[in-house]
PDB file of N, CA and C in Angstrom:
ATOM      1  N   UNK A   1       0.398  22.903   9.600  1.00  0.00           N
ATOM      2  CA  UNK A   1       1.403  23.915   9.490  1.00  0.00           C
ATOM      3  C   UNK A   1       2.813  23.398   9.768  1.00  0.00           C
ATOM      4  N   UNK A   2       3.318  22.083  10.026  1.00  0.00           N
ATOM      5  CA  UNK A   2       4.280  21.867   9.777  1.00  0.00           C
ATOM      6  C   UNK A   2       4.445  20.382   9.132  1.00  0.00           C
ATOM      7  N   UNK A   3       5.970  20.333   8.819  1.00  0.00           N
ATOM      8  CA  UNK A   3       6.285  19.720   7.692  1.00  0.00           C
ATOM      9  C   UNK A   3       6.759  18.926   8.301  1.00  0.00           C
ATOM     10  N   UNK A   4       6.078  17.566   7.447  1.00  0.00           N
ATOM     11  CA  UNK A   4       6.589  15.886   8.475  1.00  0.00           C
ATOM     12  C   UNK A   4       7.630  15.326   7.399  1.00  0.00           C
ATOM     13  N   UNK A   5       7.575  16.021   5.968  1.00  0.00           N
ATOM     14  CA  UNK A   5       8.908  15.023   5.210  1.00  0.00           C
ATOM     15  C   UNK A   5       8.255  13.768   4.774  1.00  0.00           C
ATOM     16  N   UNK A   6       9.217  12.872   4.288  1.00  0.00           N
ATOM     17  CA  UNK A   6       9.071  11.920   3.116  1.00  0.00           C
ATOM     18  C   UNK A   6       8.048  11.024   4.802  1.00  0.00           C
ATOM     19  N   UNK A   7       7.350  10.044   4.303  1.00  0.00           N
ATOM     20  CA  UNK A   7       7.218   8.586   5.033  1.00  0.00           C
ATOM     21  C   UNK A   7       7.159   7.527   4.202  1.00  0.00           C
ATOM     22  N   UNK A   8       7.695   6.475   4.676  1.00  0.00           N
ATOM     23  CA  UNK A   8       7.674   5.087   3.938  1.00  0.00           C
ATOM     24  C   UNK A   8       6.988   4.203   4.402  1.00  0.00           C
ATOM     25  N   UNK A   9       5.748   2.729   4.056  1.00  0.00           N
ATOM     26  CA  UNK A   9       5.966   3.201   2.953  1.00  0.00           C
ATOM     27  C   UNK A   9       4.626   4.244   2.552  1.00  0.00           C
ATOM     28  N   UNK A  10       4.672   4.147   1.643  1.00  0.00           N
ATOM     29  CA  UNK A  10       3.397   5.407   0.880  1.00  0.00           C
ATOM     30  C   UNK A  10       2.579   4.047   0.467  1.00  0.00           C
ATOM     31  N   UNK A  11       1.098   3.803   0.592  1.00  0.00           N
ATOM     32  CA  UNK A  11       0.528   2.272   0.575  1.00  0.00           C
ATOM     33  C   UNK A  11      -0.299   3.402   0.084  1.00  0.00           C
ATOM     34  N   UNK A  12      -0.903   2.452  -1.193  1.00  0.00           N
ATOM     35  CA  UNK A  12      -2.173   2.389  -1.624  1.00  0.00           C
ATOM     36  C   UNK A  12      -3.133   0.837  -1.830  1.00  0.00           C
ATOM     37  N   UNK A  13      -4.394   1.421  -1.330  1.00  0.00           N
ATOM     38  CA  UNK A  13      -5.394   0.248  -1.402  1.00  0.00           C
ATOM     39  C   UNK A  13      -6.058   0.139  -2.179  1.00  0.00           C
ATOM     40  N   UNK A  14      -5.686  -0.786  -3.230  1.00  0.00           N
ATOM     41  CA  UNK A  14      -6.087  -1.053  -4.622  1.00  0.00           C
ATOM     42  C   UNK A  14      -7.369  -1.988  -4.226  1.00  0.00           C
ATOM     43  N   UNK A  15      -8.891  -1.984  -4.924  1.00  0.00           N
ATOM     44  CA  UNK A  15      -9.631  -2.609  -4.942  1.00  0.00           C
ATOM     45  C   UNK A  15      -9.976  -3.281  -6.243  1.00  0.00           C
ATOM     46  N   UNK A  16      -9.555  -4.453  -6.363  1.00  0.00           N
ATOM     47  CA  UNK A  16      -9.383  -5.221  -7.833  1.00  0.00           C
ATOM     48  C   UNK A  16     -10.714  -5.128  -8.544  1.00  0.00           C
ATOM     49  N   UNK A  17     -10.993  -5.103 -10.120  1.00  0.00           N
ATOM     50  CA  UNK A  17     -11.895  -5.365 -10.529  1.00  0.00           C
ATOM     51  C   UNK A  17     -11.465  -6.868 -11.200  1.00  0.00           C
ATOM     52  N   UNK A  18     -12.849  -7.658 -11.982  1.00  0.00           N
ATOM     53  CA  UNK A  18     -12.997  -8.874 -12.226  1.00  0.00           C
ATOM     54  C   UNK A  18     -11.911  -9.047 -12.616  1.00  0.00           C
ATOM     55  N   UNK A  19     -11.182  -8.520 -14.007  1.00  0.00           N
ATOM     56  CA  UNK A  19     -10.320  -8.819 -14.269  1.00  0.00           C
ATOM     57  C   UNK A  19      -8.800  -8.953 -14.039  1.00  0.00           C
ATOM     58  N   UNK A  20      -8.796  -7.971 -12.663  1.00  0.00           N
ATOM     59  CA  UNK A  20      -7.797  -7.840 -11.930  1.00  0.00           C
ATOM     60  C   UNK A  20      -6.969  -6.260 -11.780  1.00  0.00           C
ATOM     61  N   UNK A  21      -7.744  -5.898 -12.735  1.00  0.00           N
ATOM     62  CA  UNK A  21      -7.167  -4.163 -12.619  1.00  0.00           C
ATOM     63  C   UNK A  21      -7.495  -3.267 -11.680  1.00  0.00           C
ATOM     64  N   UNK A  22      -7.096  -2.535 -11.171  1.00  0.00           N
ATOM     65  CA  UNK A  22      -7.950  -1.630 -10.692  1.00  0.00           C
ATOM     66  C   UNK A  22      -8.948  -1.019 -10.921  1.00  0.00           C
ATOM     67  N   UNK A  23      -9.490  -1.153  -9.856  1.00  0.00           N
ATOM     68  CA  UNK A  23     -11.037   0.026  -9.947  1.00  0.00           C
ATOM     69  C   UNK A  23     -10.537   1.287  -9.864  1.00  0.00           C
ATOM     70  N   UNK A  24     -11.913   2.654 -10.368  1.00  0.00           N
ATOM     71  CA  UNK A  24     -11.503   3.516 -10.006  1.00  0.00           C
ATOM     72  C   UNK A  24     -10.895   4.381  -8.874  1.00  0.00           C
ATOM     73  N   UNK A  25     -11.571   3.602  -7.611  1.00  0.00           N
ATOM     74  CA  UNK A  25     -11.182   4.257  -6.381  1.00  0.00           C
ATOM     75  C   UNK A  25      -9.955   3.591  -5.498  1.00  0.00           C
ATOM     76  N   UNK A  26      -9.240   4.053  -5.501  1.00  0.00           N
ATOM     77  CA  UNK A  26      -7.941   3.841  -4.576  1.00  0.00           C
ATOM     78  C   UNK A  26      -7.812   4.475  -3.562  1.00  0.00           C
ATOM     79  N   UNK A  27      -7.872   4.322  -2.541  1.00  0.00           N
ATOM     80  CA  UNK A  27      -6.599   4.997  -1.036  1.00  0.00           C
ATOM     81  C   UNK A  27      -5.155   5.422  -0.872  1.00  0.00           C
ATOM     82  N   UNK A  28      -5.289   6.380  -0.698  1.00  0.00           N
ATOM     83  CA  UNK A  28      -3.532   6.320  -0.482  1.00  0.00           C
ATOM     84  C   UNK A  28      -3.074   6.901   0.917  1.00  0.00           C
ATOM     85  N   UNK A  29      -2.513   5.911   1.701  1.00  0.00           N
ATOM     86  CA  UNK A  29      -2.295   6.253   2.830  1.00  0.00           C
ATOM     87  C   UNK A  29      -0.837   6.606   3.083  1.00  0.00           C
ATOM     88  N   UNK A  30      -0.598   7.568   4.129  1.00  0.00           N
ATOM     89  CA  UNK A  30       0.916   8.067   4.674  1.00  0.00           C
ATOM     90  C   UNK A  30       0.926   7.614   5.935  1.00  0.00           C
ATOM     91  N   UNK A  31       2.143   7.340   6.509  1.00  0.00           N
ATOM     92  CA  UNK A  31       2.571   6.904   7.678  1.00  0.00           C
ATOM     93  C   UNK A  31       2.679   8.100   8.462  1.00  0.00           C
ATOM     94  N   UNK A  32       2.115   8.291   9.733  1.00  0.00           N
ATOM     95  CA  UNK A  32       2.216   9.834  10.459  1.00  0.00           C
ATOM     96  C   UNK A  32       3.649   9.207  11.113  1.00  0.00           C
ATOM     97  N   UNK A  33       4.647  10.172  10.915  1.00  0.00           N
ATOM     98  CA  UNK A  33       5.920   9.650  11.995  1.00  0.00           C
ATOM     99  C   UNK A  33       5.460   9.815  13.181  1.00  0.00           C
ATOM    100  N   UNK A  34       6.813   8.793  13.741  1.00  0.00           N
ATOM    101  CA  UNK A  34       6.728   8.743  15.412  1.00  0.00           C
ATOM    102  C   UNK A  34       6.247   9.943  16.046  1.00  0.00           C
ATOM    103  N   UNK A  35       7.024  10.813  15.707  1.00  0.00           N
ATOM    104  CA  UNK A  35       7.074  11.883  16.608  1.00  0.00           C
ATOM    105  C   UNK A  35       5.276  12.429  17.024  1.00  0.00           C
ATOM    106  N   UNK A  36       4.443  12.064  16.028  1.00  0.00           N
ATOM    107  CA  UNK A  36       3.142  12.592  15.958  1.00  0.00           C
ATOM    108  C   UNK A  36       1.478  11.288  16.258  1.00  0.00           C
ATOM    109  N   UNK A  37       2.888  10.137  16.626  1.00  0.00           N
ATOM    110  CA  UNK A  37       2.094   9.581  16.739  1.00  0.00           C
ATOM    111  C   UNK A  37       0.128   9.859  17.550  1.00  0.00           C
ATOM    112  N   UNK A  38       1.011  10.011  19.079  1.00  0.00           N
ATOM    113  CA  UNK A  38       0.258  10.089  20.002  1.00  0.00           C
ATOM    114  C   UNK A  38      -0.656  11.242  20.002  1.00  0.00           C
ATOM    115  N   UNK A  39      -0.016  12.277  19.052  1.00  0.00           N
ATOM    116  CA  UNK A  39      -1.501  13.536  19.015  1.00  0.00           C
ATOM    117  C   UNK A  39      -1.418  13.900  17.163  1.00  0.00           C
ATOM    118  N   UNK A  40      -1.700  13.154  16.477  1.00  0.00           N
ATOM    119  CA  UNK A  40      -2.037  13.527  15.423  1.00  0.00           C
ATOM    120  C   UNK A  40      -2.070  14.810  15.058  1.00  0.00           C
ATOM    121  N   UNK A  41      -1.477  15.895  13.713  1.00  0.00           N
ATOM    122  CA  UNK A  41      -2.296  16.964  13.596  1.00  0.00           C
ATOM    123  C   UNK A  41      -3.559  17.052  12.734  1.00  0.00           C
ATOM    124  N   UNK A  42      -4.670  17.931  13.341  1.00  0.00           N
ATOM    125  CA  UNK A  42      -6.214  17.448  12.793  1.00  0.00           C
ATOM    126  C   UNK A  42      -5.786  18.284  11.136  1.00  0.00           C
ATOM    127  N   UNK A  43      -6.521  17.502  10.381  1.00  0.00           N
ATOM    128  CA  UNK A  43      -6.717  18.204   8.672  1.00  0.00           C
ATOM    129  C   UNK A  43      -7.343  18.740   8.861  1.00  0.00           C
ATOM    130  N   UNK A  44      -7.012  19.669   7.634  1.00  0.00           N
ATOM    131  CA  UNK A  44      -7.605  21.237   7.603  1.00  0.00           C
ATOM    132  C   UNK A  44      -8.439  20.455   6.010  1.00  0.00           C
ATOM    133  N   UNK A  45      -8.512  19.530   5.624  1.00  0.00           N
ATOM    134  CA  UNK A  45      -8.373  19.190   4.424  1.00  0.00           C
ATOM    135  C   UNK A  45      -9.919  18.170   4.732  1.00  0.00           C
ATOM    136  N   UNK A  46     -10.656  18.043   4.687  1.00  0.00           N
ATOM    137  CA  UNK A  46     -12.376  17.299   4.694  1.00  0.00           C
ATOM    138  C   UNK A  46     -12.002  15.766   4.147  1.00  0.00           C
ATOM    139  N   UNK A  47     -11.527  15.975   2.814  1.00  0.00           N
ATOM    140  CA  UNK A  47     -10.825  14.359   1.800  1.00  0.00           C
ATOM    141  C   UNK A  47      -9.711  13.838   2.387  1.00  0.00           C
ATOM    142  N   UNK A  48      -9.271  13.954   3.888  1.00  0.00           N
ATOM    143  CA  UNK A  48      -7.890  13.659   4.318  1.00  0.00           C
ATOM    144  C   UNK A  48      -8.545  12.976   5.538  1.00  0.00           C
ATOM    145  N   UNK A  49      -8.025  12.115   6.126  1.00  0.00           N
ATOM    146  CA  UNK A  49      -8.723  11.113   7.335  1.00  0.00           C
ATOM    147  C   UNK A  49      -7.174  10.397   8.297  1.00  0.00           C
ATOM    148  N   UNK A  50      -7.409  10.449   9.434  1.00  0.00           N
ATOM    149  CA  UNK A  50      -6.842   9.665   9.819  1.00  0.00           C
ATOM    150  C   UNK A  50      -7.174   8.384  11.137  1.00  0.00           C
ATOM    151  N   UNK A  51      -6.455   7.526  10.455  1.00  0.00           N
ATOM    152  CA  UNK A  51      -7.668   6.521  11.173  1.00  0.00           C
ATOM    153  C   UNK A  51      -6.412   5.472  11.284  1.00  0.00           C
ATOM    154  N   UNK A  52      -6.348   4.741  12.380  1.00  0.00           N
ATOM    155  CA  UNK A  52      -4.977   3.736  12.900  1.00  0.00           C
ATOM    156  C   UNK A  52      -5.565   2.522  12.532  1.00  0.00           C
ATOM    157  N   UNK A  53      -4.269   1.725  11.360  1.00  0.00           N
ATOM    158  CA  UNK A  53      -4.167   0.640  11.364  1.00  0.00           C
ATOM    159  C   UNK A  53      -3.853  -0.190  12.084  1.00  0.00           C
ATOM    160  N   UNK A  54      -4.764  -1.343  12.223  1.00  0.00           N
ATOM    161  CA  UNK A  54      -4.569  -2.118  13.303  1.00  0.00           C
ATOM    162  C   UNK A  54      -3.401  -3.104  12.855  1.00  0.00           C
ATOM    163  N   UNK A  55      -2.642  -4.555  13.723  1.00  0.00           N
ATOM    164  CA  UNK A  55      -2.026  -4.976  13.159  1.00  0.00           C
ATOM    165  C   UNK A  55      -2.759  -5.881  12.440  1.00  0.00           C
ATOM    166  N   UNK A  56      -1.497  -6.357  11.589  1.00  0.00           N
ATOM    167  CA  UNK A  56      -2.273  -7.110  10.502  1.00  0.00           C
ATOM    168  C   UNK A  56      -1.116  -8.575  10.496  1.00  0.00           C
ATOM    169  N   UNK A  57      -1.709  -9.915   9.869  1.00  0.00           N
ATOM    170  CA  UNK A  57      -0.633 -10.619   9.267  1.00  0.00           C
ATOM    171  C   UNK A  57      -0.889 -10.640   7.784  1.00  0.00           C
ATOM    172  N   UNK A  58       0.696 -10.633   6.718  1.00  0.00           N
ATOM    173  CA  UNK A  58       0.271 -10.390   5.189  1.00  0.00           C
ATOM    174  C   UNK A  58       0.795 -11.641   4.792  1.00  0.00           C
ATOM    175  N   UNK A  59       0.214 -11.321   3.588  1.00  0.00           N
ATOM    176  CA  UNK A  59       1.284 -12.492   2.591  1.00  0.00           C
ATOM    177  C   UNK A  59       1.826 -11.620   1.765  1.00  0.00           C
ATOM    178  N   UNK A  60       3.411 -11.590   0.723  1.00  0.00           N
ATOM    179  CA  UNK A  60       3.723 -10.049   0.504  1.00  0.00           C
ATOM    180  C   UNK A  60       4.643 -10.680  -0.370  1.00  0.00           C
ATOM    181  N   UNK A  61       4.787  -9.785  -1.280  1.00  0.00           N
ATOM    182  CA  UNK A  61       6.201 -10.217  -2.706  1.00  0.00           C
ATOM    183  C   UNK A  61       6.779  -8.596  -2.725  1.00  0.00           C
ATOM    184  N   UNK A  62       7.795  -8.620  -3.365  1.00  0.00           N
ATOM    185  CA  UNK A  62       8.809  -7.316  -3.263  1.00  0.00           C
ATOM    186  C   UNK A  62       9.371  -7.269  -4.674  1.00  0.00           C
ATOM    187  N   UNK A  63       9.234  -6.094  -5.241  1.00  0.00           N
ATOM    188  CA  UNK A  63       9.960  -6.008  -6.655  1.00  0.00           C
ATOM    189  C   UNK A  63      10.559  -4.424  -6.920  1.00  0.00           C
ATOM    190  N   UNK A  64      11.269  -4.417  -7.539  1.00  0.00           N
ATOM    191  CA  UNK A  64      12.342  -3.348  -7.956  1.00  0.00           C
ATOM    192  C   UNK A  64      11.530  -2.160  -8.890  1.00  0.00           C
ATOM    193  N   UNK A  65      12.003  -1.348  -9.275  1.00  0.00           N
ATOM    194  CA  UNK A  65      11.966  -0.516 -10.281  1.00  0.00           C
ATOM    195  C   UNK A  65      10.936   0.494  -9.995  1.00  0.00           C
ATOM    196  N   UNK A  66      10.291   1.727 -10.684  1.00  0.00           N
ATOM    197  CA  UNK A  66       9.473   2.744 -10.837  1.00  0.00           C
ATOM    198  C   UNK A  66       8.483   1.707 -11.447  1.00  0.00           C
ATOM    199  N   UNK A  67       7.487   1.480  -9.518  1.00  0.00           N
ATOM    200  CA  UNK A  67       5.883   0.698 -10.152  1.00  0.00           C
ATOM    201  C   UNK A  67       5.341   1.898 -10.515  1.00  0.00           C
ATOM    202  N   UNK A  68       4.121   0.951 -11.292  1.00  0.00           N
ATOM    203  CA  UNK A  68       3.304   1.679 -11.994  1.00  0.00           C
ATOM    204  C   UNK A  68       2.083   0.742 -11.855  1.00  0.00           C
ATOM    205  N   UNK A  69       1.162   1.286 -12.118  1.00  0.00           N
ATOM    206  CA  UNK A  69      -0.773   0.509 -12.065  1.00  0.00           C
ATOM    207  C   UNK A  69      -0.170  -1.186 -12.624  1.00  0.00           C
ATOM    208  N   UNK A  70      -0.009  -1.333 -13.474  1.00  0.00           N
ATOM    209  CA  UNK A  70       0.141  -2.549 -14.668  1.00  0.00           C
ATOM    210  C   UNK A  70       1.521  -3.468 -13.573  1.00  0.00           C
ATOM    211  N   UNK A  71       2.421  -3.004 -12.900  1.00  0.00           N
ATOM    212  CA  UNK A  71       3.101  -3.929 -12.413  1.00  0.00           C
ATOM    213  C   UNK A  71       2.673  -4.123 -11.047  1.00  0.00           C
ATOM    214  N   UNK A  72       1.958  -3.328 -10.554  1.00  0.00           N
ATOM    215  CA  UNK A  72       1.183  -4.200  -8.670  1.00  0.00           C
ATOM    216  C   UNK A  72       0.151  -5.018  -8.881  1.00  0.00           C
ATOM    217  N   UNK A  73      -0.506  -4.757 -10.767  1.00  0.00           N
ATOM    218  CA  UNK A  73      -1.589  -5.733 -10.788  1.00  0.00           C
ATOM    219  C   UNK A  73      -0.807  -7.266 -10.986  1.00  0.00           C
ATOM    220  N   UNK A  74      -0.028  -6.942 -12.129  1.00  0.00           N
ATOM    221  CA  UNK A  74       1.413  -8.417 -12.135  1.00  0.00           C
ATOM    222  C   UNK A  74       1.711  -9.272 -10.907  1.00  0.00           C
ATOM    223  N   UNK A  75       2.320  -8.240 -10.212  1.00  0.00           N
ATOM    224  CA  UNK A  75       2.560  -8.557  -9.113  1.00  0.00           C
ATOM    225  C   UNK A  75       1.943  -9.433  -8.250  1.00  0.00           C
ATOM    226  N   UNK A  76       0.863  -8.808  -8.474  1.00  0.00           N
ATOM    227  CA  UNK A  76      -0.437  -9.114  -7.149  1.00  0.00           C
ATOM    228  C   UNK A  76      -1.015 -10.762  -7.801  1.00  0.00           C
ATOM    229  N   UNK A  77      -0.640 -10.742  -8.924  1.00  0.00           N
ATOM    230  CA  UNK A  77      -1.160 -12.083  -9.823  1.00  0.00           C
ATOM    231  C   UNK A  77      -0.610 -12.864  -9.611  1.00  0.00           C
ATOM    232  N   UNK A  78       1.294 -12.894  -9.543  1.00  0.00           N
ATOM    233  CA  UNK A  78       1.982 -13.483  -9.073  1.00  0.00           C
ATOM    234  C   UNK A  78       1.622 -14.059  -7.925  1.00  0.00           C
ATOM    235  N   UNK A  79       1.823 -13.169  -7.049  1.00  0.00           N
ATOM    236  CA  UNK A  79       1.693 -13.654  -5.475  1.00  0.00           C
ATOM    237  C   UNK A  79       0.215 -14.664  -5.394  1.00  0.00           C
ATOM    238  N   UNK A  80      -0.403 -14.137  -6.127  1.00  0.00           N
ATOM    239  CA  UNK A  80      -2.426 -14.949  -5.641  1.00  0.00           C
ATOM    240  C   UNK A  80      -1.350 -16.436  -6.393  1.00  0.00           C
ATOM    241  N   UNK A  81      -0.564 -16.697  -7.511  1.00  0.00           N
ATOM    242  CA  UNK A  81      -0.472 -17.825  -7.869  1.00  0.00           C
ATOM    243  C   UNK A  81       0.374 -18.708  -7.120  1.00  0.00           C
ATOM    244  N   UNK A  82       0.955 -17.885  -6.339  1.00  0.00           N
ATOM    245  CA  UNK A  82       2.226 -18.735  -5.846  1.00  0.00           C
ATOM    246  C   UNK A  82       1.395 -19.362  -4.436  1.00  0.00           C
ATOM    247  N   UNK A  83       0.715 -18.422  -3.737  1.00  0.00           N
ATOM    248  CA  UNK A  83      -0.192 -18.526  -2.451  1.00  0.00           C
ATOM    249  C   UNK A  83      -1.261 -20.164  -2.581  1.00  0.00           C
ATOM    250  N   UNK A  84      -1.398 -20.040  -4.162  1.00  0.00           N
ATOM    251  CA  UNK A  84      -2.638 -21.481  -4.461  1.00  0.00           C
ATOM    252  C   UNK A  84      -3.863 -20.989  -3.410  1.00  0.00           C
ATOM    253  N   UNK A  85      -4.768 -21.993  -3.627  1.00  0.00           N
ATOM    254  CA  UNK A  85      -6.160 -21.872  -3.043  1.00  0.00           C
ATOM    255  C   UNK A  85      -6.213 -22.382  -1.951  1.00  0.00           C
ATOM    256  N   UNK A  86      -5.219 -22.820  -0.982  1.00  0.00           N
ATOM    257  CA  UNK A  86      -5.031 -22.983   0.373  1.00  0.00           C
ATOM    258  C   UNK A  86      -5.513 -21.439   1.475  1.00  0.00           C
ATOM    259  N   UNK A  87      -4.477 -20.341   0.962  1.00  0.00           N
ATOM    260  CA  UNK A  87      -4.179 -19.470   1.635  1.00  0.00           C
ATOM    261  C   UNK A  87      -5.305 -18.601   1.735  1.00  0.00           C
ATOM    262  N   UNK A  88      -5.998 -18.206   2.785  1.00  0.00           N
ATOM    263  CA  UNK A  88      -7.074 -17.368   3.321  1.00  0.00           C
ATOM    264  C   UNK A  88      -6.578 -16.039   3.029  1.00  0.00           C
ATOM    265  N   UNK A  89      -6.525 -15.100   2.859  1.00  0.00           N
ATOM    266  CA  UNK A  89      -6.779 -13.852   2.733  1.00  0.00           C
ATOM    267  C   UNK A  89      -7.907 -12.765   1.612  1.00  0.00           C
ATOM    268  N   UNK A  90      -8.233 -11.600   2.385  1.00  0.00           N
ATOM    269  CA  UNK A  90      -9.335 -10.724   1.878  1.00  0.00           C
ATOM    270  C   UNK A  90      -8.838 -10.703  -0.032  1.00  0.00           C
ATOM    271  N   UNK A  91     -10.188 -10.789  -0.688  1.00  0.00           N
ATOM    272  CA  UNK A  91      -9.967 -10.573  -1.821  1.00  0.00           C
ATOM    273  C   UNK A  91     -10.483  -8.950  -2.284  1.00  0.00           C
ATOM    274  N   UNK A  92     -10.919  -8.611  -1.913  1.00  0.00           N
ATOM    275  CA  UNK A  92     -11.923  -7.508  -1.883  1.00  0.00           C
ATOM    276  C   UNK A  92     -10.760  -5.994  -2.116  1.00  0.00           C
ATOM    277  N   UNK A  93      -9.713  -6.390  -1.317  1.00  0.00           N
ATOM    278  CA  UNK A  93      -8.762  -5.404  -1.450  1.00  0.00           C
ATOM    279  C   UNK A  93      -7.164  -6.029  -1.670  1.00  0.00           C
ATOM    280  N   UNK A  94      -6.428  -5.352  -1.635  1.00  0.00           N
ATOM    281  CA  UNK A  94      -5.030  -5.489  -1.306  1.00  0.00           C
ATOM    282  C   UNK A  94      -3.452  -4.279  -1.120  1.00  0.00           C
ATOM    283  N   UNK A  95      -2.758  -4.382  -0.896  1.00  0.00           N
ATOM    284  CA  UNK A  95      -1.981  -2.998  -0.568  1.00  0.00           C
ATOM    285  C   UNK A  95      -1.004  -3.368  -1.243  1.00  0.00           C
ATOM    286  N   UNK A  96      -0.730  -1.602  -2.278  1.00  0.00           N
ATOM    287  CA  UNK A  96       0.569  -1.846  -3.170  1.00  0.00           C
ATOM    288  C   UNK A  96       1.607  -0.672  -1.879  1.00  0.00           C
ATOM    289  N   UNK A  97       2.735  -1.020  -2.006  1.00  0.00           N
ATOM    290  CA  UNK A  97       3.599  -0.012  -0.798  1.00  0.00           C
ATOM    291  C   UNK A  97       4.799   0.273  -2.289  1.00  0.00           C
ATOM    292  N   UNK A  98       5.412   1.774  -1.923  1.00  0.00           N
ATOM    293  CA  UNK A  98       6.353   1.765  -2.477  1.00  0.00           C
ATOM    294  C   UNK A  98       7.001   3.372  -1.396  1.00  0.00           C
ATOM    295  N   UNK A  99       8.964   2.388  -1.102  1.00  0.00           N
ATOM    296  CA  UNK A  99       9.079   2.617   0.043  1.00  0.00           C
ATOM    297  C   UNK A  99      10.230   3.613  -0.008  1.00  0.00           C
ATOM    298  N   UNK A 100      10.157   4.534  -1.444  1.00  0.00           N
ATOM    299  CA  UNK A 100      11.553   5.189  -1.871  1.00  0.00           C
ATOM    300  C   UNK A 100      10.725   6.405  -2.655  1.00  0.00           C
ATOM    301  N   UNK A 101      11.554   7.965  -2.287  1.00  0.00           N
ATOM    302  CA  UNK A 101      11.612   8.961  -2.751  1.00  0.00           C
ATOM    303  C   UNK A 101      11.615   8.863  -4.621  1.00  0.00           C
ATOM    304  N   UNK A 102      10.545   9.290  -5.065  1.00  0.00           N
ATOM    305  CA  UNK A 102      10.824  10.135  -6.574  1.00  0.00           C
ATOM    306  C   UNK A 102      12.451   9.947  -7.156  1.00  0.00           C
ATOM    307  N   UNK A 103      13.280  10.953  -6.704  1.00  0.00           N
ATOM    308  CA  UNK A 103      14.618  10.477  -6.858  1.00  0.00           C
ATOM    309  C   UNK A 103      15.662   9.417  -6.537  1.00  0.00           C
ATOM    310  N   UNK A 104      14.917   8.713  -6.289  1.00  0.00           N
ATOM    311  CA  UNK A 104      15.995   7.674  -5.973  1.00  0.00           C
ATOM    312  C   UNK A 104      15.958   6.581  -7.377  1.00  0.00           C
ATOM    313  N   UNK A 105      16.898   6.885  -8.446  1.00  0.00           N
ATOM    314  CA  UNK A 105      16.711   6.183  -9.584  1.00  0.00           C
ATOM    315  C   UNK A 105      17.110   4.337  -9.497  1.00  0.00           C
ATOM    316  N   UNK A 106      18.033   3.963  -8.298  1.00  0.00           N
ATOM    317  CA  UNK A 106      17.945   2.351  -8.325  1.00  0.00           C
ATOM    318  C   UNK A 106      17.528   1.932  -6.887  1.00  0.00           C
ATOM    319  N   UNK A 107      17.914   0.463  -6.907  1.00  0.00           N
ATOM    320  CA  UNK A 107      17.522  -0.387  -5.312  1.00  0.00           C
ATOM    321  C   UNK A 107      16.202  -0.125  -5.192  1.00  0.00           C
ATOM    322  N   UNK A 108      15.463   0.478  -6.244  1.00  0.00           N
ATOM    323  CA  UNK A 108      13.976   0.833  -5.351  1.00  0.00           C
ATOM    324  C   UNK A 108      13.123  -0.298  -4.907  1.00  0.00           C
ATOM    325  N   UNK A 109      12.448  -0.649  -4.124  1.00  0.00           N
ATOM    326  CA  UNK A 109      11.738  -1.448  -2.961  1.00  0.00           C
ATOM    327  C   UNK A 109      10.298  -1.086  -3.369  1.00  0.00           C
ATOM    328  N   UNK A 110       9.324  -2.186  -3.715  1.00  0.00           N
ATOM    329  CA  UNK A 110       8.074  -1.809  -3.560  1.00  0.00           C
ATOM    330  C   UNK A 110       7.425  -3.340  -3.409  1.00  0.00           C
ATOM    331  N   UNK A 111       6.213  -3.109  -2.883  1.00  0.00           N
ATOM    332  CA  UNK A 111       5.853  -4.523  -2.167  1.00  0.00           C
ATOM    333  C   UNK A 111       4.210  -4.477  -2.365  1.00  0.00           C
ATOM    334  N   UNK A 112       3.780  -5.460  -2.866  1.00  0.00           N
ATOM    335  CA  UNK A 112       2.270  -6.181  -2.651  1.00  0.00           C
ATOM    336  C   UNK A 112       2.212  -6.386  -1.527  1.00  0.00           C
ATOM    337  N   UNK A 113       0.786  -6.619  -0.586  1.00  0.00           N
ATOM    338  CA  UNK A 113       0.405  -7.502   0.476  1.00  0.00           C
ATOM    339  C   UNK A 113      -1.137  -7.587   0.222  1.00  0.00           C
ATOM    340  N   UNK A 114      -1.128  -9.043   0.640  1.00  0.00           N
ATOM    341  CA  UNK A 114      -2.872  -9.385   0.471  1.00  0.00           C
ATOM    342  C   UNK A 114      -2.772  -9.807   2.477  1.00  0.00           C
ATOM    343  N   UNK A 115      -3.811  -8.974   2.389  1.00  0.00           N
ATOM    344  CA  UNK A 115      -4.127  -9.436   4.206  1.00  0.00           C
ATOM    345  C   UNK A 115      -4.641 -10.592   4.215  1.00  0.00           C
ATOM    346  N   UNK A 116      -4.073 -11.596   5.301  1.00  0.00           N
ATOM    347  CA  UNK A 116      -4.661 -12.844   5.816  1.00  0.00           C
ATOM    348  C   UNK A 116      -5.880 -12.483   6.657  1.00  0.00           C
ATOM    349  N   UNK A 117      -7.094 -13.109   6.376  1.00  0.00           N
ATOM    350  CA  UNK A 117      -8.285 -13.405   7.165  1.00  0.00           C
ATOM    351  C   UNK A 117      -7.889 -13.688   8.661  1.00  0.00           C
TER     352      UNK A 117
END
């Protein structure tokens, strides 16, 4: 019953298929602000969960414009190429973030991260 407003960023957890696209099932997680940290409000909603991310270390690239499915998979291709077969992190998943309001038509900010093992 009350209203928390925009949070940044808005992360979804893309689970790659072979070819690198997405699968059907995605996550999309919201940041609870500060203010709610410490007592969460419970969902009224069954498909809504909240559950604390722990910390993490990423490996992460940043690109401009209104993403869409086809540029976090780019993206995410990029980054696996630049990383080479040195770098440990989960393949299984990865997080697209995008960290700007609907209206905001430039400067927009959106970011890959593949979690390090």
């Amino acid at each position: 019953g009350v209203g928390m407003g925009m949070t940044a960023p808005v992360s979804i957890t893309a689970f790659p298929a072979e070819d690198g696209s997405f699968q059907q099932k995605v996550k999309v997680s919201l940041r609870i602000p500060s203010q709610f940290q410490d007592n969460p409000p419970c969902p009224t909603d069954e498909s809504i969960k909240i559950e604390e991310r722990q910390g993490m270390t990423i490996y992460s690239t940043q690109f401009g414009g209104y993403a869409k499915e086809a540029d976090y998979v780019n993206y995410a291709a990029k980054l696996k190429d630049a990383l080479g077969s040195d770098a440990v992190y989960r393949k299984d998943f990865y997080l697209c973030n995008g960290y700007d309001p609907p209206m905001k038509p430039y400067g927009r900010r959106n970011e890959v991260w593949f979690v390090k093992e």
